[in-house]
C-alpha atoms as a PDB file:
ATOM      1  CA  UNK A   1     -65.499 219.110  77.179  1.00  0.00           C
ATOM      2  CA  UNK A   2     -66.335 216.851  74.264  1.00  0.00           C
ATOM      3  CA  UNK A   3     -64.811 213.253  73.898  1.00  0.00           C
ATOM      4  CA  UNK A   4     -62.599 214.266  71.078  1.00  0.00           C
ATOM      5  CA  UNK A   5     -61.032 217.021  72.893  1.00  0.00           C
ATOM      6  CA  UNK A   6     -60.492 215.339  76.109  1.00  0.00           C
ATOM      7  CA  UNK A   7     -58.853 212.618  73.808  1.00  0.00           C
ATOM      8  CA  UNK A   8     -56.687 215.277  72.177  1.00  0.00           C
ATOM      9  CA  UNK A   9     -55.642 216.635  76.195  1.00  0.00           C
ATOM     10  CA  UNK A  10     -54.796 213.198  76.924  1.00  0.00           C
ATOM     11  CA  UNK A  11     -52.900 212.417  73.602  1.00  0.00           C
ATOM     12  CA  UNK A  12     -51.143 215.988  73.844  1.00  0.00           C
ATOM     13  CA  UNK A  13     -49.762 215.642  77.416  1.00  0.00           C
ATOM     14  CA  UNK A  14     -48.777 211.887  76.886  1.00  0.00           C
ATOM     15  CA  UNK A  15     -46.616 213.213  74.157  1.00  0.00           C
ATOM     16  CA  UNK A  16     -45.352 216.158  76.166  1.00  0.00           C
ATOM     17  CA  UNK A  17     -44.557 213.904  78.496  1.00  0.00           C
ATOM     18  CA  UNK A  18     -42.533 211.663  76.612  1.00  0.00           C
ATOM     19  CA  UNK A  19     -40.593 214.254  74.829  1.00  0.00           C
ATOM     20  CA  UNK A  20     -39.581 215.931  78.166  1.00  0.00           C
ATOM     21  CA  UNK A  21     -38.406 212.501  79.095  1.00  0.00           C
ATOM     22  CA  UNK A  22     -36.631 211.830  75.573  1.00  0.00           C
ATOM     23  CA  UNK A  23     -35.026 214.949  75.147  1.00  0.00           C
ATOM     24  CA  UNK A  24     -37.248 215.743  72.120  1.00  0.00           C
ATOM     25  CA  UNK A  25     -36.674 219.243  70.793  1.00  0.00           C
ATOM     26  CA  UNK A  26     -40.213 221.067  71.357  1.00  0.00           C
ATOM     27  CA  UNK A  27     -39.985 221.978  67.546  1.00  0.00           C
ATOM     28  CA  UNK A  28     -40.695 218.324  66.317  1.00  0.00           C
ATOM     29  CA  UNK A  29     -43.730 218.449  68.362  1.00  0.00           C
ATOM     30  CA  UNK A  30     -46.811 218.018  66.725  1.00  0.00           C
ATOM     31  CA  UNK A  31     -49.325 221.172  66.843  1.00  0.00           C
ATOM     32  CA  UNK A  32     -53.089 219.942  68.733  1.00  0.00           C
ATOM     33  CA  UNK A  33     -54.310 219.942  65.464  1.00  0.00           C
ATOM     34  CA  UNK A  34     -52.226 217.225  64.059  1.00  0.00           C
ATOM     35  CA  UNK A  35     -53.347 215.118  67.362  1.00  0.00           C
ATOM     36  CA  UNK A  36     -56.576 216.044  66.536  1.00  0.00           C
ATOM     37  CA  UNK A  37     -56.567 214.554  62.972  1.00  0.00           C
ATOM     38  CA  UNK A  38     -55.032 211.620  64.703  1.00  0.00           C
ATOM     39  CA  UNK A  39     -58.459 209.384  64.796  1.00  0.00           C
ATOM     40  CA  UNK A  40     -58.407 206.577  67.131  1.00  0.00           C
ATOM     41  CA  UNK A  41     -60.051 207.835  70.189  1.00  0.00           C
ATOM     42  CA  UNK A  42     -58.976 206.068  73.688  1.00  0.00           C
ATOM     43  CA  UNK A  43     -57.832 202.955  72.068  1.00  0.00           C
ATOM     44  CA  UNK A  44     -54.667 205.007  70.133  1.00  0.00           C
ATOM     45  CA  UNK A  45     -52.975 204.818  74.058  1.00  0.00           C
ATOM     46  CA  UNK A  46     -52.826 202.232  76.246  1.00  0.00           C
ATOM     47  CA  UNK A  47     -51.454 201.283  79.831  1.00  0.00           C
ATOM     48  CA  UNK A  48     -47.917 201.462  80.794  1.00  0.00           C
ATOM     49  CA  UNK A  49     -45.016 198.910  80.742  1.00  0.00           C
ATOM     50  CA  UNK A  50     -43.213 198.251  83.568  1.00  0.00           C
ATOM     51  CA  UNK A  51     -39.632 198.619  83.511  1.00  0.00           C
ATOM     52  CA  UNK A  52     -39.531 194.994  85.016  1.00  0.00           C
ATOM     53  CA  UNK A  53     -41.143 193.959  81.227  1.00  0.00           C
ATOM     54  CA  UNK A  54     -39.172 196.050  79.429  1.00  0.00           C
ATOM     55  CA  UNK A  55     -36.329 194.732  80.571  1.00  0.00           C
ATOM     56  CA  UNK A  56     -37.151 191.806  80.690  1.00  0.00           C
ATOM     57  CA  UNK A  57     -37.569 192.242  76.643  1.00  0.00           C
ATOM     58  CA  UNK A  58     -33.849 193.446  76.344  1.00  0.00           C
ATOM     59  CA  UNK A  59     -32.497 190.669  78.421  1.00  0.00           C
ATOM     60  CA  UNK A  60     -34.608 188.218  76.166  1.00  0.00           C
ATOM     61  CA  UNK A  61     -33.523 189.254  73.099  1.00  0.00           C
ATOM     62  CA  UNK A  62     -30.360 190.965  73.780  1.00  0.00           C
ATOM     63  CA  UNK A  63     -30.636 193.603  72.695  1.00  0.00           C
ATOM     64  CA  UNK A  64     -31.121 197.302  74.069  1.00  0.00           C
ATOM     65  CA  UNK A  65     -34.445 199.822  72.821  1.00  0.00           C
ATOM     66  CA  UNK A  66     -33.174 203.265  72.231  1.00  0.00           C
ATOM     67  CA  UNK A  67     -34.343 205.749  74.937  1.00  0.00           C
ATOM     68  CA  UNK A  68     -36.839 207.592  72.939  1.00  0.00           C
ATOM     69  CA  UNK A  69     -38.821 204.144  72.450  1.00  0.00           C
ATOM     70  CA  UNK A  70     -38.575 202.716  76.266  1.00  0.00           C
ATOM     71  CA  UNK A  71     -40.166 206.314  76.781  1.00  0.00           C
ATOM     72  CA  UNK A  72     -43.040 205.998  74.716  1.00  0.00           C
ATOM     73  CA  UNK A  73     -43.933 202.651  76.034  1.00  0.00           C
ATOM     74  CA  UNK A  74     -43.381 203.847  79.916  1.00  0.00           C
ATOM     75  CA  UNK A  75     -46.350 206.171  78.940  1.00  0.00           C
ATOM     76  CA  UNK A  76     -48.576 203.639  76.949  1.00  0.00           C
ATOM     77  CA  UNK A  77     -47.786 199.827  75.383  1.00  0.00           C
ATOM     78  CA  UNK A  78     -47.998 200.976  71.821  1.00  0.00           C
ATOM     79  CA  UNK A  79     -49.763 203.488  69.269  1.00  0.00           C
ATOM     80  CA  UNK A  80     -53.098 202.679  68.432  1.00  0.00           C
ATOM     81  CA  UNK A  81     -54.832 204.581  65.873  1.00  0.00           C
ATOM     82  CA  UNK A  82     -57.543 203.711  63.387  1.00  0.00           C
ATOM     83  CA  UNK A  83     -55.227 203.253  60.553  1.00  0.00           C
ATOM     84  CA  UNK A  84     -53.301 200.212  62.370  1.00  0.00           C
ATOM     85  CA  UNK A  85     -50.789 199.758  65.084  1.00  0.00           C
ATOM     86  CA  UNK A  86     -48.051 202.693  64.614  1.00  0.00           C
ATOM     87  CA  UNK A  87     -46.176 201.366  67.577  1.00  0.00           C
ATOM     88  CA  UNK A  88     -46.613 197.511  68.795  1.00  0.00           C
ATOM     89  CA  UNK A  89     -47.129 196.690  72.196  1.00  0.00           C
ATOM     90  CA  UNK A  90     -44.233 195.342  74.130  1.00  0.00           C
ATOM     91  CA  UNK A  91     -44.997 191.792  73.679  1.00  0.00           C
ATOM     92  CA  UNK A  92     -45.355 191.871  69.885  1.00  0.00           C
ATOM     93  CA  UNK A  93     -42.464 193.664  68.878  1.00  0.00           C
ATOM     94  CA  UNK A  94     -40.348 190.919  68.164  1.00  0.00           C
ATOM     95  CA  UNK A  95     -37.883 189.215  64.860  1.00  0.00           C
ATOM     96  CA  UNK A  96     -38.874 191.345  61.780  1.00  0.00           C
ATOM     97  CA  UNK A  97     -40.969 189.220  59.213  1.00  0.00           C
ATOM     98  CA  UNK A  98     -39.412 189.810  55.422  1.00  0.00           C
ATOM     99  CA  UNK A  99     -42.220 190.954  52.703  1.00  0.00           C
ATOM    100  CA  UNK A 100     -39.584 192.312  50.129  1.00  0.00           C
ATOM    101  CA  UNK A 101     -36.433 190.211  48.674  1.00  0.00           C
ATOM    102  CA  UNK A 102     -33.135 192.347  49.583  1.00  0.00           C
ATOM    103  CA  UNK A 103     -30.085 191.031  47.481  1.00  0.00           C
ATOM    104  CA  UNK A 104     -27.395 189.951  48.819  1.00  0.00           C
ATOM    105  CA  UNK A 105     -29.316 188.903  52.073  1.00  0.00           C
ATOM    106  CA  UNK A 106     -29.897 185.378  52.885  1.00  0.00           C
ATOM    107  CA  UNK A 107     -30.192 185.407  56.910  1.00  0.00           C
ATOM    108  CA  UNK A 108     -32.001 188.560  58.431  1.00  0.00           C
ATOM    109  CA  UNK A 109     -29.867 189.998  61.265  1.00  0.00           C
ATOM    110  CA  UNK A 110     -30.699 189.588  64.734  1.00  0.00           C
ATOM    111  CA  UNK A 111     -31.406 193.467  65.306  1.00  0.00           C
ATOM    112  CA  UNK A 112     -33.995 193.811  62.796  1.00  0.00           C
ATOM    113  CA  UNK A 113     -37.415 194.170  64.891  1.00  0.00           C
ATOM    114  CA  UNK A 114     -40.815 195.005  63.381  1.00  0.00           C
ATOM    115  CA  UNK A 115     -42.003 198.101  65.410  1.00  0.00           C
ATOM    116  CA  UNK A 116     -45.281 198.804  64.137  1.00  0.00           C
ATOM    117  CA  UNK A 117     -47.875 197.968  61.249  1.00  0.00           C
ATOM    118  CA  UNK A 118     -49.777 201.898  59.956  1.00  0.00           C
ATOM    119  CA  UNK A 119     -50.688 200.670  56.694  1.00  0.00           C
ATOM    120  CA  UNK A 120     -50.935 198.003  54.578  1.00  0.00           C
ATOM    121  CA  UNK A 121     -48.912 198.600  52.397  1.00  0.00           C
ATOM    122  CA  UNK A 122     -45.579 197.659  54.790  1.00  0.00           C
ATOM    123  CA  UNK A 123     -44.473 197.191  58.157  1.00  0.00           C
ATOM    124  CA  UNK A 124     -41.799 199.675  59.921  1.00  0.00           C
ATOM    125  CA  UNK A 125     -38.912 197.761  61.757  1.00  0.00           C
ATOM    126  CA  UNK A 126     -35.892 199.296  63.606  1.00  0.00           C
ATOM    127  CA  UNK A 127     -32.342 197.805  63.419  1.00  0.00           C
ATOM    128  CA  UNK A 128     -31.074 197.894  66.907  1.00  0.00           C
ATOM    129  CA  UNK A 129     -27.174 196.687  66.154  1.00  0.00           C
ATOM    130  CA  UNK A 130     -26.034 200.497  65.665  1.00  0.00           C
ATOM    131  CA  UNK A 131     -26.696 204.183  65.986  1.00  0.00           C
ATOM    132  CA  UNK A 132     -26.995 206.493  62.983  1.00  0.00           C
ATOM    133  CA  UNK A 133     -24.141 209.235  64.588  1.00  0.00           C
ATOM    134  CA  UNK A 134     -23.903 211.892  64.823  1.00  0.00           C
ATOM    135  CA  UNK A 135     -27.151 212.676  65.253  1.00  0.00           C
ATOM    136  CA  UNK A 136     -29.246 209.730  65.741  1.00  0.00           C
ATOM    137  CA  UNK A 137     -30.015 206.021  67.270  1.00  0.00           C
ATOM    138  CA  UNK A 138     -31.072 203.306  66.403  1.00  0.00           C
ATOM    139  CA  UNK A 139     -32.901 204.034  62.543  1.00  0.00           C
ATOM    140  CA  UNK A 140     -36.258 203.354  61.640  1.00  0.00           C
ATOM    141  CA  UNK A 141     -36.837 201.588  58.349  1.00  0.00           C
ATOM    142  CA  UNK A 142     -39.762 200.240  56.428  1.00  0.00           C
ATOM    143  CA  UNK A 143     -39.825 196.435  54.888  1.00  0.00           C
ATOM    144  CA  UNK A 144     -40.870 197.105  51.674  1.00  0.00           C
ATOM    145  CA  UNK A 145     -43.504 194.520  49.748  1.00  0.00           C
ATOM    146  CA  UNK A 146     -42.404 192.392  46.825  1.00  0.00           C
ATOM    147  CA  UNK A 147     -46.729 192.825  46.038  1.00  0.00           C
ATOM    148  CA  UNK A 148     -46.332 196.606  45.754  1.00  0.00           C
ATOM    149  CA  UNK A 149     -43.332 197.027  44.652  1.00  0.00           C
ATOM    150  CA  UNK A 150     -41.922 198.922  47.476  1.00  0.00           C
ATOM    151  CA  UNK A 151     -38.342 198.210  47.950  1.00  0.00           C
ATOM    152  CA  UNK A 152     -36.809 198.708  51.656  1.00  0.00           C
ATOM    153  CA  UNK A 153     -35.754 201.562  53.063  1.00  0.00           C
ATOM    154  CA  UNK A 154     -34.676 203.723  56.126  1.00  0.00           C
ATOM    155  CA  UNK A 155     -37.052 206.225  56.669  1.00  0.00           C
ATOM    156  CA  UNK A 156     -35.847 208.202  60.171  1.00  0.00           C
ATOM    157  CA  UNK A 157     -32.217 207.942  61.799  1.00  0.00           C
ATOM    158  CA  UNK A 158     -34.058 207.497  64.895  1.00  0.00           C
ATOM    159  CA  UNK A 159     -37.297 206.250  66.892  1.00  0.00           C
ATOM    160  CA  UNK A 160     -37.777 210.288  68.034  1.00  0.00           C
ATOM    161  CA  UNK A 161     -37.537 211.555  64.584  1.00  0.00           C
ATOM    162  CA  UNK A 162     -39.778 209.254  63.152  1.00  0.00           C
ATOM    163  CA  UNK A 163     -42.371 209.391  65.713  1.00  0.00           C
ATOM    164  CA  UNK A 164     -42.363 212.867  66.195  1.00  0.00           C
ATOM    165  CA  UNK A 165     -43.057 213.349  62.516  1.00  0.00           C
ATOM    166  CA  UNK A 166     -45.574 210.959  62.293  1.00  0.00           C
ATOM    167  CA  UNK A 167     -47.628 212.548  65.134  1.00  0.00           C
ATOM    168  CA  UNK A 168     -47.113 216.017  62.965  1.00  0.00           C
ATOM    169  CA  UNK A 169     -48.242 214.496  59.968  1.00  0.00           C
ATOM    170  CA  UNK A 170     -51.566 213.560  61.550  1.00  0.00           C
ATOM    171  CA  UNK A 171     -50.665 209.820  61.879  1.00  0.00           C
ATOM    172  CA  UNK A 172     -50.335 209.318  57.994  1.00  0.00           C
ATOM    173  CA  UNK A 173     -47.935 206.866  56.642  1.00  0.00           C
ATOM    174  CA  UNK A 174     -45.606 210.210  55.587  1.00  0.00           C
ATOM    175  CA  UNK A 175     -42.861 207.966  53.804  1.00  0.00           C
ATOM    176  CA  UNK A 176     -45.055 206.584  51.214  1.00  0.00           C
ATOM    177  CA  UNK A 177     -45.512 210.366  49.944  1.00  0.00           C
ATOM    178  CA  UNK A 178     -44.265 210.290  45.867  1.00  0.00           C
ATOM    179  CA  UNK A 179     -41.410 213.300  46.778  1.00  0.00           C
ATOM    180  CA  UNK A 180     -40.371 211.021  50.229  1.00  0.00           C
ATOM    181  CA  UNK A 181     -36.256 210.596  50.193  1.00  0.00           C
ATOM    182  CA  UNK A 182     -34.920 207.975  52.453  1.00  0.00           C
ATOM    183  CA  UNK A 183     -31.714 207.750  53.885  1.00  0.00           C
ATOM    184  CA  UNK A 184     -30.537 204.494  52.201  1.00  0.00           C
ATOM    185  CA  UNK A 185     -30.963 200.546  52.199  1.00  0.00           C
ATOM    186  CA  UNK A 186     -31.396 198.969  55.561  1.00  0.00           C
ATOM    187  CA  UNK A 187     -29.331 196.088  54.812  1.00  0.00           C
ATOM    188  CA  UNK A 188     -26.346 198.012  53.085  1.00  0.00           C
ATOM    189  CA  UNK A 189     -26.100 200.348  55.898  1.00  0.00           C
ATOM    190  CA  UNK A 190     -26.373 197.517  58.239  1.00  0.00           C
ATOM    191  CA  UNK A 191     -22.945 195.770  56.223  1.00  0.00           C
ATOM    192  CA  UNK A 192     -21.479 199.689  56.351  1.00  0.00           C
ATOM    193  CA  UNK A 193     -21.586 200.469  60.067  1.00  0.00           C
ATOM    194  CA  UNK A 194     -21.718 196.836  61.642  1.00  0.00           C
ATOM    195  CA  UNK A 195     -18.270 193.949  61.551  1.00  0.00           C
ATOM    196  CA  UNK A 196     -19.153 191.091  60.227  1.00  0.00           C
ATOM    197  CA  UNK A 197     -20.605 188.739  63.424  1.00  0.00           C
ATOM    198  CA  UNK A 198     -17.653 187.082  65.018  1.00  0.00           C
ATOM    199  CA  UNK A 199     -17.510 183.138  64.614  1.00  0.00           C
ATOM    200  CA  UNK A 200     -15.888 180.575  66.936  1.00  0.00           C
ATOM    201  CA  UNK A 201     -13.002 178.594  65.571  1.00  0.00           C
ATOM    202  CA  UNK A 202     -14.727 175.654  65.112  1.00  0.00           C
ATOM    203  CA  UNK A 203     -16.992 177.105  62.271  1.00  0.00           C
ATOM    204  CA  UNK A 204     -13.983 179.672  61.250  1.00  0.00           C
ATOM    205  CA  UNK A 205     -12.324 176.674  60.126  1.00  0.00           C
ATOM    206  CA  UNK A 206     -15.258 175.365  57.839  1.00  0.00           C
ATOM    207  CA  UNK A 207     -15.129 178.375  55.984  1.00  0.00           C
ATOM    208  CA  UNK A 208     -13.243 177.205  53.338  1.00  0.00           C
ATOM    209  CA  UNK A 209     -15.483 174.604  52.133  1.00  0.00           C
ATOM    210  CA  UNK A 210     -18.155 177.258  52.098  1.00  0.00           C
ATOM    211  CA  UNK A 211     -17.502 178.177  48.107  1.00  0.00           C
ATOM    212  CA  UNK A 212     -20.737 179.188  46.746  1.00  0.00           C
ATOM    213  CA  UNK A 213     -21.381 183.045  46.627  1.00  0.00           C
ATOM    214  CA  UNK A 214     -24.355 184.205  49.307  1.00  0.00           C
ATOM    215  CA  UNK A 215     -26.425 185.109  46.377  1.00  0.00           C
ATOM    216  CA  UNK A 216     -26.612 181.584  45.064  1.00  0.00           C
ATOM    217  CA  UNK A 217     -29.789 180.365  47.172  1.00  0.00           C
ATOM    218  CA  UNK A 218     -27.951 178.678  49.944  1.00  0.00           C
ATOM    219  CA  UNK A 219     -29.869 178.343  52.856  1.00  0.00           C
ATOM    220  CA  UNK A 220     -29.104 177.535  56.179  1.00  0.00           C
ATOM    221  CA  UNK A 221     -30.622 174.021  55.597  1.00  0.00           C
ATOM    222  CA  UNK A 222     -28.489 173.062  52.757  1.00  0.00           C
ATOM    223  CA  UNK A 223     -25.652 174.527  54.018  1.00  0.00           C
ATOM    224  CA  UNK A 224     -26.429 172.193  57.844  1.00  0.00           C
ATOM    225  CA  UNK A 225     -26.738 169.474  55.715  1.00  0.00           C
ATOM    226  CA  UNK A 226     -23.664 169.339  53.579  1.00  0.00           C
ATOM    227  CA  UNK A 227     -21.301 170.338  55.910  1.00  0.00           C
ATOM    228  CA  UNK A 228     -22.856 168.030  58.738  1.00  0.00           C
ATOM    229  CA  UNK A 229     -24.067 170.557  61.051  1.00  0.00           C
ATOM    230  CA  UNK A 230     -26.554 172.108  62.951  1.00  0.00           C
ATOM    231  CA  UNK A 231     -29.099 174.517  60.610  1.00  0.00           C
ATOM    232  CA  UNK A 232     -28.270 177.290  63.989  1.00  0.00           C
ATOM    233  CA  UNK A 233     -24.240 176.697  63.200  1.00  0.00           C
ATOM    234  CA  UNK A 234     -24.787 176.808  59.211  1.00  0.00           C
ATOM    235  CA  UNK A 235     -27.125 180.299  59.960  1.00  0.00           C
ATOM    236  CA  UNK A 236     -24.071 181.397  62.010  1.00  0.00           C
ATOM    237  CA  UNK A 237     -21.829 180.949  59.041  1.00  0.00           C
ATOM    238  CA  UNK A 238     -24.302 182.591  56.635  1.00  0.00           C
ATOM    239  CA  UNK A 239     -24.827 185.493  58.780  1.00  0.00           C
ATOM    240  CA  UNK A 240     -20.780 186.371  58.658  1.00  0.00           C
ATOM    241  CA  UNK A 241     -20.292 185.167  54.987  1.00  0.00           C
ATOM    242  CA  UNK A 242     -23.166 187.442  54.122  1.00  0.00           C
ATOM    243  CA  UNK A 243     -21.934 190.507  55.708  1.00  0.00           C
ATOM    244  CA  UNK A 244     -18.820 190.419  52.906  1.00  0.00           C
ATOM    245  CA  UNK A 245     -16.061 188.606  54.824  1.00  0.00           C
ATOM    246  CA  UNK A 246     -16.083 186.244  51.896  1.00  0.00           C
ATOM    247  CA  UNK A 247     -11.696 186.591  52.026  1.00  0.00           C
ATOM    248  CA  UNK A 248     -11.835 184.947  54.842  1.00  0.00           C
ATOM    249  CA  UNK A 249     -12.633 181.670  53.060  1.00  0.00           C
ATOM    250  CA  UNK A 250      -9.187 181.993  51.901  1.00  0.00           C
ATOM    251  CA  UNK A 251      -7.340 180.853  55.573  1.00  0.00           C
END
């Protein structure tokens, strides 16, 4: 057996294995020669995590990683192929870091994560707050790049769909494909399907003196420093002005 084959076995029953354990329907799965045209030898998988780490990762961050994902990672700690890392390894997937301007958005929410870096070009994050019903989880979106000119955008209403199609496509970055549709802008369908983030009544009642629009350039620091409070209060008050609850300034 030749070392590209045997790395084709090994990459075709991980993935077997994880969409037996996902629920994936066996039509998403990629034929052997997609995996094959997956380059990346050995180093694409990589040991386990232990369900001590992963959830140890929810309980850190609060959040909880959508089935198909905990899956993948139970069978190796990330993607690795040649063209960068598809899926990060448990320890690096962590706050997503902005590369595009989104309007209207002045604090990034807590449930954006960057998932994986394939290209270049972007990096793909998941929001983890809600589930894209009725026939999804938590969706996949890409960050965009102010550089490129690629605005943000969610590319797969789930971690299965999206992964499953990128393992048919060969491991190419799919979405950056001229006739690619997305399903919308991560951040409006983040105001659209999430409430505003709840605030105690100590910062409820500062809300008021909050006047200028989110869209002004207020930042957490000069909002913490004209109101005479902590930068993490003042990003608690931009994260529920900015989600559109702007009448409740009015109280």
């Amino acid at each position: 057996m030749s070392p590209i084959t045997a790395t084709t076995d090994r990459l075709e029953e991980a993935v077997g294995s994880w969409a037996r354990t996902s629920g994936v329907p066996s039509s998403w799965l990629p034929t052997p020669q997609a995996l094959a045209a997956i380059r990346g030898g050995t180093s694409a998988l990589r040991p386990p995590v232990s369900l001590a780490r992963l959830d140890d990762w929810e309980d850190r961050h609060g959040f909880a990683l959508p089935r198909g994902l905990r899956a993948w990672l139970r069978l190796s700690d990330g993607f690795y192929p040649e063209s960068g890392p598809a899926i990060h390894p448990i320890g690096a997937i962590g706050p997503m870091v902005p590369f595009a301007r989104v309007p209207g958005l002045i604090v990034q929410p807590e449930s954006w994560f960057e998932l994986g870096n394939p290209n270049e070009a972007e990096t793909i994050c998941i929001d983890l707050a809600y589930r894209w019903l009725p026939c999804g989880d938590a969706p996949i979106f890409a960050s965009g790049d102010d550089l490129t000119g690629l605005p943000p955008r969610i590319i797969a209403p789930s971690f299965e769909a999206w992964f499953a199609r990128l393992l048919r496509e060969g491991g190419r970055a799919y979405w950056l494909d001229p006739g690619f549709v997305g399903l919308g802008d991560p951040w409006a369908e983040h105001r659209r399907r999430c409430p505003a983030p709840p605030l105690p009544d100590r910062l409820r009642r500062l809300l008021p003196r909050v006047s200028l629009p989110v869209d002004s350039g207020l930042d957490d620091f000069a909002l913490a420093t004209t109101l005479g409070i902590s930068r993490f209060d003042a990003e608690a008050l931009l994260r529920h002005l900015q989600h559109g609850s702007l009448d409740d300034a009015a109280l």
